[in-house]
Structure formats: C-alpha cells, structure tokens
Protein backbone atom coordinates (compact mmCIF):
# COMPACT_ATOMS: atom_id res chain seq x y z
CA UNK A 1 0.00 0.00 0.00
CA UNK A 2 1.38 3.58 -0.58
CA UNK A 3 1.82 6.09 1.54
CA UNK A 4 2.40 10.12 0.88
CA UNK A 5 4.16 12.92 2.55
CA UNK A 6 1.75 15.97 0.98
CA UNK A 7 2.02 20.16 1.75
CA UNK A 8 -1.03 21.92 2.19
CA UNK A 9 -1.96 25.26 1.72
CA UNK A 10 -4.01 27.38 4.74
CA UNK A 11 -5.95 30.17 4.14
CA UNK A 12 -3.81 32.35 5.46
CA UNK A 13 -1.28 31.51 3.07
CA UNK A 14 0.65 28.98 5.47
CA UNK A 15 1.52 25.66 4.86
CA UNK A 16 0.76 22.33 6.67
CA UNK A 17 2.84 19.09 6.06
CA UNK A 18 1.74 15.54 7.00
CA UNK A 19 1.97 12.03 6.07
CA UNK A 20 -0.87 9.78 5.10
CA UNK A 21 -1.91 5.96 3.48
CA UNK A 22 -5.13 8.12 2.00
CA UNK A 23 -4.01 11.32 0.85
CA UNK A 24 -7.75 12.45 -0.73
CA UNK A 25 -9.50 11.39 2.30
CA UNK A 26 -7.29 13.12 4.39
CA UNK A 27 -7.18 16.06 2.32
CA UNK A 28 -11.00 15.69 2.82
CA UNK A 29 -10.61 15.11 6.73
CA UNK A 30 -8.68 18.37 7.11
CA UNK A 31 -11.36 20.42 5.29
CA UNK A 32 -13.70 19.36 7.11
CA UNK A 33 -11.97 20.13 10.60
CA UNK A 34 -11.27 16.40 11.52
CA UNK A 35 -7.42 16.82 10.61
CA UNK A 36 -4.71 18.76 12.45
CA UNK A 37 -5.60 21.36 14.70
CA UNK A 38 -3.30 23.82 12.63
CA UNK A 39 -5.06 23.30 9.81
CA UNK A 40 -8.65 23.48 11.76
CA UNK A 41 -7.66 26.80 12.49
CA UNK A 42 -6.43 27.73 9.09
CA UNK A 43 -9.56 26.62 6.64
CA UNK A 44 -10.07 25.78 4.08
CA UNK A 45 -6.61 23.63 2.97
CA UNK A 46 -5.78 23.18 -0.70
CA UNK A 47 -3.30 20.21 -1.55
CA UNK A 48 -0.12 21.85 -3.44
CA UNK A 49 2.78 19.22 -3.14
CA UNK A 50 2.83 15.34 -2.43
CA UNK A 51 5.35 12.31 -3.04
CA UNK A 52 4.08 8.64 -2.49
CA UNK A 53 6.45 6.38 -0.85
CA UNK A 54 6.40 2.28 -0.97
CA UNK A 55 6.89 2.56 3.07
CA UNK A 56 4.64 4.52 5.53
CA UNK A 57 8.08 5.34 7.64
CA UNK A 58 9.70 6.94 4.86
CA UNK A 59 6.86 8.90 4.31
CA UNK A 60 6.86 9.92 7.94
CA UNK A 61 10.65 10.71 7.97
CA UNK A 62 10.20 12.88 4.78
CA UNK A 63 7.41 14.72 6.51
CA UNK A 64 9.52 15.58 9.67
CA UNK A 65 12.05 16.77 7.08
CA UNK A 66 10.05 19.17 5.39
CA UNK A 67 8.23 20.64 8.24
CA UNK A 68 11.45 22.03 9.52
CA UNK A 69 12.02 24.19 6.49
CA UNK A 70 11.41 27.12 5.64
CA UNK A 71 8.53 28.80 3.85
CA UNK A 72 10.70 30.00 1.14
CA UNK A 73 12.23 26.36 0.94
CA UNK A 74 8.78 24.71 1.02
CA UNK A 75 7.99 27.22 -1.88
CA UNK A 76 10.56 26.17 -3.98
CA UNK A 77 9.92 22.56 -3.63
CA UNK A 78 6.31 23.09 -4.55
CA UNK A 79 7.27 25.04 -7.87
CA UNK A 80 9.61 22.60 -8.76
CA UNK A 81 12.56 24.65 -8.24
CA UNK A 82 15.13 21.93 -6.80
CA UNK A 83 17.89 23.78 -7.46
CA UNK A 84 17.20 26.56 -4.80
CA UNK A 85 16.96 23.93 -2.27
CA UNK A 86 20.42 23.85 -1.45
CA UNK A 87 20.91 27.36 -1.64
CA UNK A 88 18.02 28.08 0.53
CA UNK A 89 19.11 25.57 3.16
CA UNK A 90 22.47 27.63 3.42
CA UNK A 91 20.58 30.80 3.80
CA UNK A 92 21.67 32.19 0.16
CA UNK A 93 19.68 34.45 -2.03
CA UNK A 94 19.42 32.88 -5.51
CA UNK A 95 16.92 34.76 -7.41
CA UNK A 96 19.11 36.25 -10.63
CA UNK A 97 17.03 35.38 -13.84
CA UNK A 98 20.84 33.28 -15.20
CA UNK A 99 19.87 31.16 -11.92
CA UNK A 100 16.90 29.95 -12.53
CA UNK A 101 17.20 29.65 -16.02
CA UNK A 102 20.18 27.67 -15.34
CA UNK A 103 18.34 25.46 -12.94
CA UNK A 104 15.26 25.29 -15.01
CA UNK A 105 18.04 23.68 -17.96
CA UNK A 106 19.48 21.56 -14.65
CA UNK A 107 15.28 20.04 -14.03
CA UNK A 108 15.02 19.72 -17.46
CA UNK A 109 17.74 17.58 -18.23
CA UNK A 110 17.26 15.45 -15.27
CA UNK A 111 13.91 14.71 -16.81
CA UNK A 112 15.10 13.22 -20.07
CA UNK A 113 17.67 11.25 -18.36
C-alpha cells in the first residue's frame, strides 16, 4: 500500500505538512476540521505538493524533514525549483534570472535522463 508525505496550503497563506496511506480522504478530513488542529484553524486547505512512498516510515521521515524548512524552501519545492533547495538551506539568495534559467536547464535535463 502507498503512503504520501503531501504540503497543504491554509488560508492564510501557510503551509501544513503531513503524512498519510489516504491522501484524498485526508485532504477531505482536514477540510472538514477532523485533521490537524493547525489546519482546523487555518480553513479551508488546498493540496499543493505530495510524493508517495512504498513505506509509511519513509513517508513519515520525509514529513519531519520538510516541516522544519522554511517557507521560502517549502515554496521552492512546490514550484519545482530543486535547485534553490540547497541554496536556501544555506541561507543564500538565488533569485538572478541566469539562476533559474540555469536550474530550469538543470530540471530539465534530469527529466530526459
């Protein structure tokens, strides 16, 4: 059975990061204020980010990863912007348009490989 570590978006613009076996009905559960009591105080919750993991551990461990970041981190990870992870875990500013064109190239190639 999988399992997902998934990001959700609060109202207030916030995110919320858990770990579940049934990531719609949980989803579901949070909207209707059976889930966290962050997010209870924060409807409604929109999904933006998940990964599904083989193992429900691993998709605990990722979720204690993630929740210690950043919101500028957690951004980039929901846009798809890898390569400002690093940077953003150092405390850098990466935001020159050569950057992220260069790490858009970077995403792009890993794709096709």
């Amino acid at each position: 059975m999988s399992s997902y570590m998934y990001i959700l978006k609060c109202s207030d613009g916030s995110f919320y990061t858990g770990s579940t076996r049934e990531l719609e009905k949980r989803v579901e559960e949070h909207n209707l204020g059976l889930g966290a009591n962050y997010t209870r105080k924060h409807l409604p919750v929109e999904l933006v980010y998940f990964e599904e993991f083989q193992r429900v551990d691993d998709a605990f461990a990722r979720e204690k990863q993630i929740q210690g970041w950043s919101h500028k981190k957690k951004e980039a990870l929901i846009q798809g912007h890898f390569g400002k992870l690093s940077d953003l875990a150092r405390g850098k500013k990466s935001n020159s348009l050569s950057d992220i064109q260069s790490m858009s190239k970077r995403v792009a190639e890993g794709n096709r490989n």
